[in-house]
PDB file of N, CA and C in Angstrom:
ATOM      1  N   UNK A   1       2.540  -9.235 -20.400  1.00  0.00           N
ATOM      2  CA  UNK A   1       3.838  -8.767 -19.952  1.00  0.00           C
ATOM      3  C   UNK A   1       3.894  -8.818 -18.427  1.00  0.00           C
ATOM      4  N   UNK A   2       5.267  -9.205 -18.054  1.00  0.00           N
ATOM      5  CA  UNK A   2       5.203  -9.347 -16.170  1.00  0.00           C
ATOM      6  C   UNK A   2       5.559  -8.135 -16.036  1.00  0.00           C
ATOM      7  N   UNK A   3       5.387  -7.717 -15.067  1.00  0.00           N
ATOM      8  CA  UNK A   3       4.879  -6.721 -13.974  1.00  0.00           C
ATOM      9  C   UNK A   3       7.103  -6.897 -12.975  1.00  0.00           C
ATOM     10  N   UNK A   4       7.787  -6.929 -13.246  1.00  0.00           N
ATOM     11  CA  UNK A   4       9.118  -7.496 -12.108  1.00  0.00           C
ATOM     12  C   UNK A   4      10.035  -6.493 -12.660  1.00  0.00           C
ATOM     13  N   UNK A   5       9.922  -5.542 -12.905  1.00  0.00           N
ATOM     14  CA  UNK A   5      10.772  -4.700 -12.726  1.00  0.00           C
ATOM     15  C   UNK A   5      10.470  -3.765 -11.713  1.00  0.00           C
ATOM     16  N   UNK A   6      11.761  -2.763 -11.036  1.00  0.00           N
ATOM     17  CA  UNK A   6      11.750  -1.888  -9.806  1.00  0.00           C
ATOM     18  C   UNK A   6      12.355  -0.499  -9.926  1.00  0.00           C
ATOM     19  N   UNK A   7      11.498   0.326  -9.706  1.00  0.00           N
ATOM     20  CA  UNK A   7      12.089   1.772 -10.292  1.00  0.00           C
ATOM     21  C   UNK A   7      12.223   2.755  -9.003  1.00  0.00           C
ATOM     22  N   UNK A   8      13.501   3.474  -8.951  1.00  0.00           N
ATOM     23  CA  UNK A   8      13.530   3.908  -8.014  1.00  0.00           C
ATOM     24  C   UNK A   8      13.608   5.374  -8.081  1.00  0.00           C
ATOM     25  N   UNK A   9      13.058   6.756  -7.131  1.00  0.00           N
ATOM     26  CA  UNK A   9      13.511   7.758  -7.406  1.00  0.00           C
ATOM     27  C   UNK A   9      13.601   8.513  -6.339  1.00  0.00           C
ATOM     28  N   UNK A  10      14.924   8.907  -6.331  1.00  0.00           N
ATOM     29  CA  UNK A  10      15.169   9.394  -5.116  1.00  0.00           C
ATOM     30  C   UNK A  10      16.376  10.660  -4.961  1.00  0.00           C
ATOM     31  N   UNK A  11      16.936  11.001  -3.778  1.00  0.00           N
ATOM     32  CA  UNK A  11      18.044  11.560  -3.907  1.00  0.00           C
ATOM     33  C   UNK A  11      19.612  10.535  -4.282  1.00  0.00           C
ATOM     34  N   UNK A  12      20.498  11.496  -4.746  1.00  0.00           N
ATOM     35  CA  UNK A  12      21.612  10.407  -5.357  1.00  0.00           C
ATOM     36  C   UNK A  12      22.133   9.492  -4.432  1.00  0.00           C
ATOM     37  N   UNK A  13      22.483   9.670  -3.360  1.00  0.00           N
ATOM     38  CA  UNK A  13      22.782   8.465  -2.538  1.00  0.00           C
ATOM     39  C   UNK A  13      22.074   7.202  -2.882  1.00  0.00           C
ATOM     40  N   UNK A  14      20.532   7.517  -2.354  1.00  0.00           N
ATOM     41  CA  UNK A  14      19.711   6.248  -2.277  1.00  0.00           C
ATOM     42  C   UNK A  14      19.521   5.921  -3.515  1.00  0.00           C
ATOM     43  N   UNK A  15      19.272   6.393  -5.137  1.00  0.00           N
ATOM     44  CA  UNK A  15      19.480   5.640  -5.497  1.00  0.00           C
ATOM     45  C   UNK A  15      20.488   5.263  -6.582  1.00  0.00           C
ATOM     46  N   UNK A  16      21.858   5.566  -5.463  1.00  0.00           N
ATOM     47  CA  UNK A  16      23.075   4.700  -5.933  1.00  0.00           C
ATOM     48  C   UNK A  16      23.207   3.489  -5.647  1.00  0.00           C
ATOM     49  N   UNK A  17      22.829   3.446  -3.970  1.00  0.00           N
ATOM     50  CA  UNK A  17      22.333   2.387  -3.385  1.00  0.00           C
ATOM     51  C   UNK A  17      21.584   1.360  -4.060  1.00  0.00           C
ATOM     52  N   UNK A  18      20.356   1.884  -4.306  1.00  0.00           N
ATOM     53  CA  UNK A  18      19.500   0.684  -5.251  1.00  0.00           C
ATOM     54  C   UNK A  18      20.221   0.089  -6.513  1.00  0.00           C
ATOM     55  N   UNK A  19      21.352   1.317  -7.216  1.00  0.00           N
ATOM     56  CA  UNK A  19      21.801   1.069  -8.481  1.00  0.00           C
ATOM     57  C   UNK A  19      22.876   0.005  -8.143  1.00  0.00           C
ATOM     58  N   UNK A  20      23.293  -0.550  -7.464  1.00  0.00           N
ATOM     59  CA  UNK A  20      24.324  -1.160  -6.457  1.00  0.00           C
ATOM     60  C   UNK A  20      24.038  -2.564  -6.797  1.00  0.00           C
ATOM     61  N   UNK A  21      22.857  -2.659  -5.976  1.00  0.00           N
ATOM     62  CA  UNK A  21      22.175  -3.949  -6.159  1.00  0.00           C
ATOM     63  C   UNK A  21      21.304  -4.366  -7.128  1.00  0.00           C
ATOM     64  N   UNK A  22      21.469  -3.508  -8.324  1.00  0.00           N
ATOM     65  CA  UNK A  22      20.907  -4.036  -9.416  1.00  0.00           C
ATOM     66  C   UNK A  22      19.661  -3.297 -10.185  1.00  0.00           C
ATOM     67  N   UNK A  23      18.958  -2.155  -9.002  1.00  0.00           N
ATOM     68  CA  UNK A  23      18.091  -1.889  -9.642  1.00  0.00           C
ATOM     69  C   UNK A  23      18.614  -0.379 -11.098  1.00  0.00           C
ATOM     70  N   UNK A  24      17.666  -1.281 -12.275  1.00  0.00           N
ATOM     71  CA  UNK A  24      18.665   0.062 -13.082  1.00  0.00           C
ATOM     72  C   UNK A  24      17.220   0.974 -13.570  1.00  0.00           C
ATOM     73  N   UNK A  25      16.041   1.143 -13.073  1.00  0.00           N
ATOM     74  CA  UNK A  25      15.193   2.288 -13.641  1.00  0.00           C
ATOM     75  C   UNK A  25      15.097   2.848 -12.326  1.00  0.00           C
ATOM     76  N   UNK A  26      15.887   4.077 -12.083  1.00  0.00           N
ATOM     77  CA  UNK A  26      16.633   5.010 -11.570  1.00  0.00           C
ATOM     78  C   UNK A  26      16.114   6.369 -12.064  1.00  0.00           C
ATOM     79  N   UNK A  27      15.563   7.007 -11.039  1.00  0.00           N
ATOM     80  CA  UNK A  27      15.831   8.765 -11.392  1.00  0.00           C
ATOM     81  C   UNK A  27      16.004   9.937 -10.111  1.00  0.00           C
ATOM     82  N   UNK A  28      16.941  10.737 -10.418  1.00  0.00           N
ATOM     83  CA  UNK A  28      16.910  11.363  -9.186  1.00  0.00           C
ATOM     84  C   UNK A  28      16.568  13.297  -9.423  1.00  0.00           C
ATOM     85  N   UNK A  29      15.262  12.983  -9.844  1.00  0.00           N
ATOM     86  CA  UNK A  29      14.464  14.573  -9.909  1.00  0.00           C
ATOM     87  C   UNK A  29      15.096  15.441  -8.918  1.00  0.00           C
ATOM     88  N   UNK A  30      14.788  16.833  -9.978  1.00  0.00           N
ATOM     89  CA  UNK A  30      15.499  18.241  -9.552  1.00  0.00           C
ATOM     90  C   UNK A  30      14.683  19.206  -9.083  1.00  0.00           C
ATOM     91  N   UNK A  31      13.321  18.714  -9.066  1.00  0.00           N
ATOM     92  CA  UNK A  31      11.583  19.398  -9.076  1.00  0.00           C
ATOM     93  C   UNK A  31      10.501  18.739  -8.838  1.00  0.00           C
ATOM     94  N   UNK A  32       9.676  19.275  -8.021  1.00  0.00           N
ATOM     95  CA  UNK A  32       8.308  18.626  -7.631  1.00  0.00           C
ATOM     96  C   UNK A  32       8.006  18.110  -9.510  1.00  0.00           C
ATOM     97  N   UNK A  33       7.848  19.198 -10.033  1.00  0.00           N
ATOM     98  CA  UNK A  33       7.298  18.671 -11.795  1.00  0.00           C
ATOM     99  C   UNK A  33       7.609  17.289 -12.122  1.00  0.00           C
ATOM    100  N   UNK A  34       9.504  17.622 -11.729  1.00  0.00           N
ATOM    101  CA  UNK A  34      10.315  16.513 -12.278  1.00  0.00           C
ATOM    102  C   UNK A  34       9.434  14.929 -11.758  1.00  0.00           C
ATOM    103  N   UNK A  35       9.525  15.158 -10.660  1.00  0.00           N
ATOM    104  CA  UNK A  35       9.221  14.337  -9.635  1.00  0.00           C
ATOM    105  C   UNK A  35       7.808  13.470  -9.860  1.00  0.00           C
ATOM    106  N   UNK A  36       7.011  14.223 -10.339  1.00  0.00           N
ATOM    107  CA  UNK A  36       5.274  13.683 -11.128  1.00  0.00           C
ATOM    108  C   UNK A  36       5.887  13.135 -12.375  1.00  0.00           C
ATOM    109  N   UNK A  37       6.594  14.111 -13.187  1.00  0.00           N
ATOM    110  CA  UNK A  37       6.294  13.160 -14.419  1.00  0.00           C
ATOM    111  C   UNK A  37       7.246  12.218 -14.605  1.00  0.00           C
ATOM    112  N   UNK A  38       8.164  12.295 -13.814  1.00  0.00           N
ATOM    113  CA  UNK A  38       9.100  10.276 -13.575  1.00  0.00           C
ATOM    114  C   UNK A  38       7.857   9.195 -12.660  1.00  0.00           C
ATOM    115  N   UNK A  39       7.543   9.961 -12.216  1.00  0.00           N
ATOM    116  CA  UNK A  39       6.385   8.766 -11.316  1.00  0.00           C
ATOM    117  C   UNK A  39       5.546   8.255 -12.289  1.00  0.00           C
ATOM    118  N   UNK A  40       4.590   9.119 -12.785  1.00  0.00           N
ATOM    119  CA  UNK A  40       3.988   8.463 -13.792  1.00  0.00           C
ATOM    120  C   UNK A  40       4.401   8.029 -15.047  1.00  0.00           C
ATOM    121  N   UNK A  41       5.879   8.669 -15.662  1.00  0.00           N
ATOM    122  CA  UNK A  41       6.351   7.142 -16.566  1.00  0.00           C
ATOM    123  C   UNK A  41       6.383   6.081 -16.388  1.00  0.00           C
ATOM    124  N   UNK A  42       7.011   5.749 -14.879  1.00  0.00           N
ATOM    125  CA  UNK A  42       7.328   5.018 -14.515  1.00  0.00           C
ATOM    126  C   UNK A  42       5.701   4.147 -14.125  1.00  0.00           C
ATOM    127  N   UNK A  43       5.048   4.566 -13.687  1.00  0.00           N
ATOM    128  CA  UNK A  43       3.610   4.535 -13.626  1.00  0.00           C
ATOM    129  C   UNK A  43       3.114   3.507 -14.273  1.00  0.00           C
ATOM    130  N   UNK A  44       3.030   4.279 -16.052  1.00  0.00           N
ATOM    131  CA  UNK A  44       2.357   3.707 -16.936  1.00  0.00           C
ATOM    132  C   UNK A  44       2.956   2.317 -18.146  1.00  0.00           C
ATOM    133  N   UNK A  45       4.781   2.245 -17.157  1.00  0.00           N
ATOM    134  CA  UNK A  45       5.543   1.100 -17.725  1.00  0.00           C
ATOM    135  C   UNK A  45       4.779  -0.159 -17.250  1.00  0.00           C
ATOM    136  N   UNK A  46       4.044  -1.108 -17.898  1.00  0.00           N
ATOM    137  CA  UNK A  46       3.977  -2.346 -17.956  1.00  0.00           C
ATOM    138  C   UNK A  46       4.729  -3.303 -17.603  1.00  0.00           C
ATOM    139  N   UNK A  47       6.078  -3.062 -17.360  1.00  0.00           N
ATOM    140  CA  UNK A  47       7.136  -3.506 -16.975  1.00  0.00           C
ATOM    141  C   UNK A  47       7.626  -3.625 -15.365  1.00  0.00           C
ATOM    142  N   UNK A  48       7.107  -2.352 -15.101  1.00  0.00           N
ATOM    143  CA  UNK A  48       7.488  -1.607 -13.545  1.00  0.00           C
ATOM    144  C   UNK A  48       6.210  -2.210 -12.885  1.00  0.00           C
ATOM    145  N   UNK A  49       6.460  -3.078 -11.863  1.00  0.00           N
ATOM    146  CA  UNK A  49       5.868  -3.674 -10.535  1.00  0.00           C
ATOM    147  C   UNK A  49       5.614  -2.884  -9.382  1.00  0.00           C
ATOM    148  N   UNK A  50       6.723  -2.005  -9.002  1.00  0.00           N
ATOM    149  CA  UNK A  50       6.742  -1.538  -7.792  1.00  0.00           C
ATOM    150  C   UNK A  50       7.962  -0.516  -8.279  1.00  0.00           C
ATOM    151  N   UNK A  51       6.994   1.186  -7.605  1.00  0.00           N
ATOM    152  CA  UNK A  51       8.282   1.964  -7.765  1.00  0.00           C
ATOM    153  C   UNK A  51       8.646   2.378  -6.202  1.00  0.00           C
ATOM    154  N   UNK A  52       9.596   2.477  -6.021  1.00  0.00           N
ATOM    155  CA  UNK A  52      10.095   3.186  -4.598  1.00  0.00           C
ATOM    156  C   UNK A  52       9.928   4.591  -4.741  1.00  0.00           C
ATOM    157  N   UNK A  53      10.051   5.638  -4.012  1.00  0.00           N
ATOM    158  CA  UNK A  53      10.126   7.079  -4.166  1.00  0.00           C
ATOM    159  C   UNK A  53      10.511   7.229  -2.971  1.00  0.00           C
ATOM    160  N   UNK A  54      11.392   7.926  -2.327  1.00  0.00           N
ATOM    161  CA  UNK A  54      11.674   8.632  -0.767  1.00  0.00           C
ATOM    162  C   UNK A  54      10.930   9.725  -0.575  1.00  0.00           C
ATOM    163  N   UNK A  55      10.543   9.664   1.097  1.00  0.00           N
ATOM    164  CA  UNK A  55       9.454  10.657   1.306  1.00  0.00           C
ATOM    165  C   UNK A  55       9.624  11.790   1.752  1.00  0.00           C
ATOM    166  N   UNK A  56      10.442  12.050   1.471  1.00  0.00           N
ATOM    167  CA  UNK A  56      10.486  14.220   1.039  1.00  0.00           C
ATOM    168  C   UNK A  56      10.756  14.299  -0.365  1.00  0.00           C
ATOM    169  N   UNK A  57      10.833  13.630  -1.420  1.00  0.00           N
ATOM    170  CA  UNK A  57       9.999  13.884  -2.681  1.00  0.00           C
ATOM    171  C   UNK A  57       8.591  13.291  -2.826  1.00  0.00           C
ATOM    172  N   UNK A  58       8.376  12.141  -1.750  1.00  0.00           N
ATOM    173  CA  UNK A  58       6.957  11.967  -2.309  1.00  0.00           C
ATOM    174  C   UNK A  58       5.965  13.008  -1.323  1.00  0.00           C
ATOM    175  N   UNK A  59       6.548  13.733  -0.825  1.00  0.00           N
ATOM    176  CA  UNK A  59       5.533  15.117   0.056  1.00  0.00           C
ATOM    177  C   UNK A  59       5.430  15.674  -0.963  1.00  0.00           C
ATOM    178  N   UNK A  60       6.102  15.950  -2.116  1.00  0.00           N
ATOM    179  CA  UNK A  60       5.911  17.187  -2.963  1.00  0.00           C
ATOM    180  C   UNK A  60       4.888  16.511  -4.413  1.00  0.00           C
ATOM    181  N   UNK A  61       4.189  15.274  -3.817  1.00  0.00           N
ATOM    182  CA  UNK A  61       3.895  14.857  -4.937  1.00  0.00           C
ATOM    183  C   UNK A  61       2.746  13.893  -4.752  1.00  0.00           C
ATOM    184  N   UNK A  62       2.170  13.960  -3.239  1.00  0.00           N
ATOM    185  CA  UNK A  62       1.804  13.146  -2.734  1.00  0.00           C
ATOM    186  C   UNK A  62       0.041  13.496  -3.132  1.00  0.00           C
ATOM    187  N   UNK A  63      -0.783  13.776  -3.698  1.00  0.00           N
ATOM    188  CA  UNK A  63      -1.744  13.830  -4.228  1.00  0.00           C
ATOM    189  C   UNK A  63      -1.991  13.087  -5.285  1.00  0.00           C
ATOM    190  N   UNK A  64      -0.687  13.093  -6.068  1.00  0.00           N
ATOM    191  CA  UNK A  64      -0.342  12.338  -7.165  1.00  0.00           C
ATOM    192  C   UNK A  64      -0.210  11.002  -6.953  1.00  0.00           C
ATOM    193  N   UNK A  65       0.593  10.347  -5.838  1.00  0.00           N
ATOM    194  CA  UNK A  65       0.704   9.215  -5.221  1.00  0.00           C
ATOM    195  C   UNK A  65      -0.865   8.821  -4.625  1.00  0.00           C
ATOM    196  N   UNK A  66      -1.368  10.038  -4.002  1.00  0.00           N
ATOM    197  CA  UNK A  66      -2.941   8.825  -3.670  1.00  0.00           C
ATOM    198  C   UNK A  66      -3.545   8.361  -4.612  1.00  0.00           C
ATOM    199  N   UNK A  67      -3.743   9.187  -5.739  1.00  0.00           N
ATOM    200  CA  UNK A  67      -4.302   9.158  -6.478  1.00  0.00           C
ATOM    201  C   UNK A  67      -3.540   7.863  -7.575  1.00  0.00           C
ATOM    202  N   UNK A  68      -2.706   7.767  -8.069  1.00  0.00           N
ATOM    203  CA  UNK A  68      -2.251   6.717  -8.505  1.00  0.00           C
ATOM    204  C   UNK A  68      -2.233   5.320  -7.397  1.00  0.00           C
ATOM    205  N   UNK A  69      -2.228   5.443  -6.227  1.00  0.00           N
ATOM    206  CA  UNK A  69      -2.369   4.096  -5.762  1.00  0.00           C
ATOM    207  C   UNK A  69      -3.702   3.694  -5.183  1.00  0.00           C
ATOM    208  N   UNK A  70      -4.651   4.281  -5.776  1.00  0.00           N
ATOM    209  CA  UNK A  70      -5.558   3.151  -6.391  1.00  0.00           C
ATOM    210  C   UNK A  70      -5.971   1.747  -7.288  1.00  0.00           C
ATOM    211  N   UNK A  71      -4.549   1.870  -7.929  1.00  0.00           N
ATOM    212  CA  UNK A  71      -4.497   0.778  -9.039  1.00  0.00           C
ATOM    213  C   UNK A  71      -3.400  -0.129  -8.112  1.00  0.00           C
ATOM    214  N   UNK A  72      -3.489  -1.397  -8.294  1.00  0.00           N
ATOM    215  CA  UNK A  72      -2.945  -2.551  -7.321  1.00  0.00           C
ATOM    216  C   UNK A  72      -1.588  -2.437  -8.136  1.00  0.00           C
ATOM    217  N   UNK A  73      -1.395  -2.717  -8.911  1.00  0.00           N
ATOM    218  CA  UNK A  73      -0.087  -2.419 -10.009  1.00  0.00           C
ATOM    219  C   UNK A  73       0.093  -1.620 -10.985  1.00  0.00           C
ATOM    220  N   UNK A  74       1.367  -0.656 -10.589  1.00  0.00           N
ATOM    221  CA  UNK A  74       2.652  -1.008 -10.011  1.00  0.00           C
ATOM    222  C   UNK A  74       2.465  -0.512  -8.227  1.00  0.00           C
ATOM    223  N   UNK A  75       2.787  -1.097  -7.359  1.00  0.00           N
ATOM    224  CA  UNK A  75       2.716  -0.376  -6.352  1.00  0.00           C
ATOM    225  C   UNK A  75       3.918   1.032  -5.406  1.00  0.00           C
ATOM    226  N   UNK A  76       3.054   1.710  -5.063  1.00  0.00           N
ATOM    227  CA  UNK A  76       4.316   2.703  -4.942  1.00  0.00           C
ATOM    228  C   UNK A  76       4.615   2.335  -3.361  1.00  0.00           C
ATOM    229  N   UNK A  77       5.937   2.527  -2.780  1.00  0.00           N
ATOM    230  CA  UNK A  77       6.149   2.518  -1.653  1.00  0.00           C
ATOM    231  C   UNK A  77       6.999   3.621  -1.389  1.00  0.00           C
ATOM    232  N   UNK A  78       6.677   4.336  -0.097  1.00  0.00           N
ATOM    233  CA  UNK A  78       7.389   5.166   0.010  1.00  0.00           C
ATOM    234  C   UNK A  78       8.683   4.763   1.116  1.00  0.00           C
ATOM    235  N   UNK A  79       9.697   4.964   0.970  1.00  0.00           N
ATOM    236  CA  UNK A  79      11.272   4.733   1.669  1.00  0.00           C
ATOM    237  C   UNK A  79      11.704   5.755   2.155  1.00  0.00           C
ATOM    238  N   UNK A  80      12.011   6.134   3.312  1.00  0.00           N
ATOM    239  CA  UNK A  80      13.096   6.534   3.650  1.00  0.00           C
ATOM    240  C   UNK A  80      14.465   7.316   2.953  1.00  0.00           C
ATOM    241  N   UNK A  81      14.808   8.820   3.393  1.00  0.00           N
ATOM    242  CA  UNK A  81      16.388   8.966   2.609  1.00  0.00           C
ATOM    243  C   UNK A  81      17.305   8.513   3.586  1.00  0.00           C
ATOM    244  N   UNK A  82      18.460   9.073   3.388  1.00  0.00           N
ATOM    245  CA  UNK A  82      19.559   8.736   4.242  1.00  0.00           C
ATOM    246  C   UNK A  82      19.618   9.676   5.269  1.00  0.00           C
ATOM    247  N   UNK A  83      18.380  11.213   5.419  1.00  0.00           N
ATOM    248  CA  UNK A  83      18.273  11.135   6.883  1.00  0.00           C
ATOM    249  C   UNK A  83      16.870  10.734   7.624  1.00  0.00           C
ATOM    250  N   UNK A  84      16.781   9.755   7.219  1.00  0.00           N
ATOM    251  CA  UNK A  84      15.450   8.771   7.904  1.00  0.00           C
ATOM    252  C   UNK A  84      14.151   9.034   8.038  1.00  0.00           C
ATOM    253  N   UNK A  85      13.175   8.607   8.455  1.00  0.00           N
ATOM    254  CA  UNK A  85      11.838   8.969   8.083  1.00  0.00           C
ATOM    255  C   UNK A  85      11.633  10.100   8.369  1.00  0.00           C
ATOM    256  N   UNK A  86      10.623  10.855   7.560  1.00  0.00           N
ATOM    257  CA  UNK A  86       9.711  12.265   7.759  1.00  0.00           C
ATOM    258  C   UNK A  86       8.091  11.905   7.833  1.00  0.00           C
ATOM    259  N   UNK A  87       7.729  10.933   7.733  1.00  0.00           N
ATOM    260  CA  UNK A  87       6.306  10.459   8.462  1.00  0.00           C
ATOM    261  C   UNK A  87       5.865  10.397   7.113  1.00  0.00           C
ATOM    262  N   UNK A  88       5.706  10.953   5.901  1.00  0.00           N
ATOM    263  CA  UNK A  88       4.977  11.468   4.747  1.00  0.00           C
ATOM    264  C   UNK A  88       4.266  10.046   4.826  1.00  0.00           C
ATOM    265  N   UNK A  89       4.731   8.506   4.934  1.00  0.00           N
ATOM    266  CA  UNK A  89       3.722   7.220   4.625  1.00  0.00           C
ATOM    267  C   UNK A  89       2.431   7.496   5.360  1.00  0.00           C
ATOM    268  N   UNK A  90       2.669   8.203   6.417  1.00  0.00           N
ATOM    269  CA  UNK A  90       1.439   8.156   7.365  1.00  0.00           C
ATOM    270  C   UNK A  90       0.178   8.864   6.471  1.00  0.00           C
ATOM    271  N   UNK A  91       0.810   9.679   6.217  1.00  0.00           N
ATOM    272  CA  UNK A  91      -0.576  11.309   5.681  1.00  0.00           C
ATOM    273  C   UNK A  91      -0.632  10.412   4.531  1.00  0.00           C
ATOM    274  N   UNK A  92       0.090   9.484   3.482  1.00  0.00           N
ATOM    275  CA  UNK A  92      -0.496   9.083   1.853  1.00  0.00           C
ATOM    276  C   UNK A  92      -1.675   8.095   3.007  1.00  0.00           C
ATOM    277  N   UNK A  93      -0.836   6.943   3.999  1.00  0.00           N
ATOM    278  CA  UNK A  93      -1.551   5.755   3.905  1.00  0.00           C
ATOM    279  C   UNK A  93      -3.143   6.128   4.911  1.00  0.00           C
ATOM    280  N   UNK A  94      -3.083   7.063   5.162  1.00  0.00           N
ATOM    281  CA  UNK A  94      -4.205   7.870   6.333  1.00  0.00           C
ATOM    282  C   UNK A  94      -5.617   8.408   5.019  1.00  0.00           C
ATOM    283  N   UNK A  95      -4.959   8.725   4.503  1.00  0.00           N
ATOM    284  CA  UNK A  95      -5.556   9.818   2.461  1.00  0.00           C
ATOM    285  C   UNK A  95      -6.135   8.202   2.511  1.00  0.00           C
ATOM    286  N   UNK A  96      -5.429   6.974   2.264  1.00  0.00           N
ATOM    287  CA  UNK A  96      -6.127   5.895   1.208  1.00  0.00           C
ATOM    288  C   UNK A  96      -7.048   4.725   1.859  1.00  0.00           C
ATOM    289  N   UNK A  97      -6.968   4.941   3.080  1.00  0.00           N
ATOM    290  CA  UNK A  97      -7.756   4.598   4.251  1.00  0.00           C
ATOM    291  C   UNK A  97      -9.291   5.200   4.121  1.00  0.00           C
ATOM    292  N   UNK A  98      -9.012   6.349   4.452  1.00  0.00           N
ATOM    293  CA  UNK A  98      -9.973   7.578   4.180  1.00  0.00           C
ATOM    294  C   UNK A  98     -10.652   6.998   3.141  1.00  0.00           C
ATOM    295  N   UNK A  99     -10.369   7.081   1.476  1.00  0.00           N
ATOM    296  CA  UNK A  99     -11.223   6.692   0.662  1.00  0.00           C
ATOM    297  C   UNK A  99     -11.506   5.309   0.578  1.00  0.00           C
ATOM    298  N   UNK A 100     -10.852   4.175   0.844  1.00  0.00           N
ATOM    299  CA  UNK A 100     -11.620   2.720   1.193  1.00  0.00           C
ATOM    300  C   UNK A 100     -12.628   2.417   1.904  1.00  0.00           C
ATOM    301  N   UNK A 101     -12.675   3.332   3.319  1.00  0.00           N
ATOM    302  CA  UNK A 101     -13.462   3.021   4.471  1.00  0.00           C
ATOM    303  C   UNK A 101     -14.755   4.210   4.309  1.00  0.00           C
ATOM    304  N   UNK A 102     -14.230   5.248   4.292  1.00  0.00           N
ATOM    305  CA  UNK A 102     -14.792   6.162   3.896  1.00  0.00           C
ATOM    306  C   UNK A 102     -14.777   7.055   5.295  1.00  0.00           C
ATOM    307  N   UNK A 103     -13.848   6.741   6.274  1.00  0.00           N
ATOM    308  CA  UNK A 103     -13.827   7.371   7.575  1.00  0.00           C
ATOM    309  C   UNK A 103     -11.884   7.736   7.767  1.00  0.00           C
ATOM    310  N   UNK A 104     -11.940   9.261   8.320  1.00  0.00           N
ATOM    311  CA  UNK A 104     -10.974   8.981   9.274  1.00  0.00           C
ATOM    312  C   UNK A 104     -10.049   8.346  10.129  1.00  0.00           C
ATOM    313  N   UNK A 105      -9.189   7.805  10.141  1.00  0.00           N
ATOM    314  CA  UNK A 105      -8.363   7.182  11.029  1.00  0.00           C
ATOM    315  C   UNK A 105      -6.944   7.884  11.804  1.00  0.00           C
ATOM    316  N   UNK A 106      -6.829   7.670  12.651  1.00  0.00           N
ATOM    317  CA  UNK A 106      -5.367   8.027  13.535  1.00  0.00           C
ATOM    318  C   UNK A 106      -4.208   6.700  13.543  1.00  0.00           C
ATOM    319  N   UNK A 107      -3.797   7.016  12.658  1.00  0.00           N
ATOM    320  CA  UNK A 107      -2.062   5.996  12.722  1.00  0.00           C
ATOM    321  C   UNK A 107      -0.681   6.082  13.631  1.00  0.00           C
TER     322      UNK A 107
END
């Protein structure tokens, strides 16, 4: 099975936005809970390539995110809401650094 589908989860703006241009596995969680267990459906779809998440839900979830992006597919990326970055990529991509290298880094 290919891996080319795109799942997005975010607040409703962004992903109306994505729903706009086509993307239709869409969720816009009400709870950190919510927020884990759409990630990892979305996770464990065979289908799903790459999920997006915006990063003031992926702060509330972001243990969950290191820990799942260990596996090369689906990849998670974290985006931006519509009021613009909160840094959260730094602290996941700083976490997955950390366990590759096995050292500290400053980004």
């Amino acid at each position: 099975m290919s891996s080319d589908k795109i799942a997005v989860i975010g607040d409703r703006d962004t992903v109306t936005g994505f729903r706009l241009v086509g993307v239709s596995e869409s969720a816009i969680p009400s709870s950190a809970d919510e927020t884990r267990e759409l990630l990892l459906r979305y996770f464990r779809d065979p289908a799903i390539g790459l999920i997006m998440i915006t990063e003031p839900l992926a702060e509330s979830v972001e243990d969950t995110i290191v820990e799942l992006s260990q596996a090369p597919v689906p990849v998670i990326l974290l985006i931006p809401d519509r009021d613009g970055t909160t840094g959260a990529y730094e602290t996941v991509l700083r976490e997955l650094i950390r366990r590759a290298v096995g050292i500290e880094i400053n980004i």
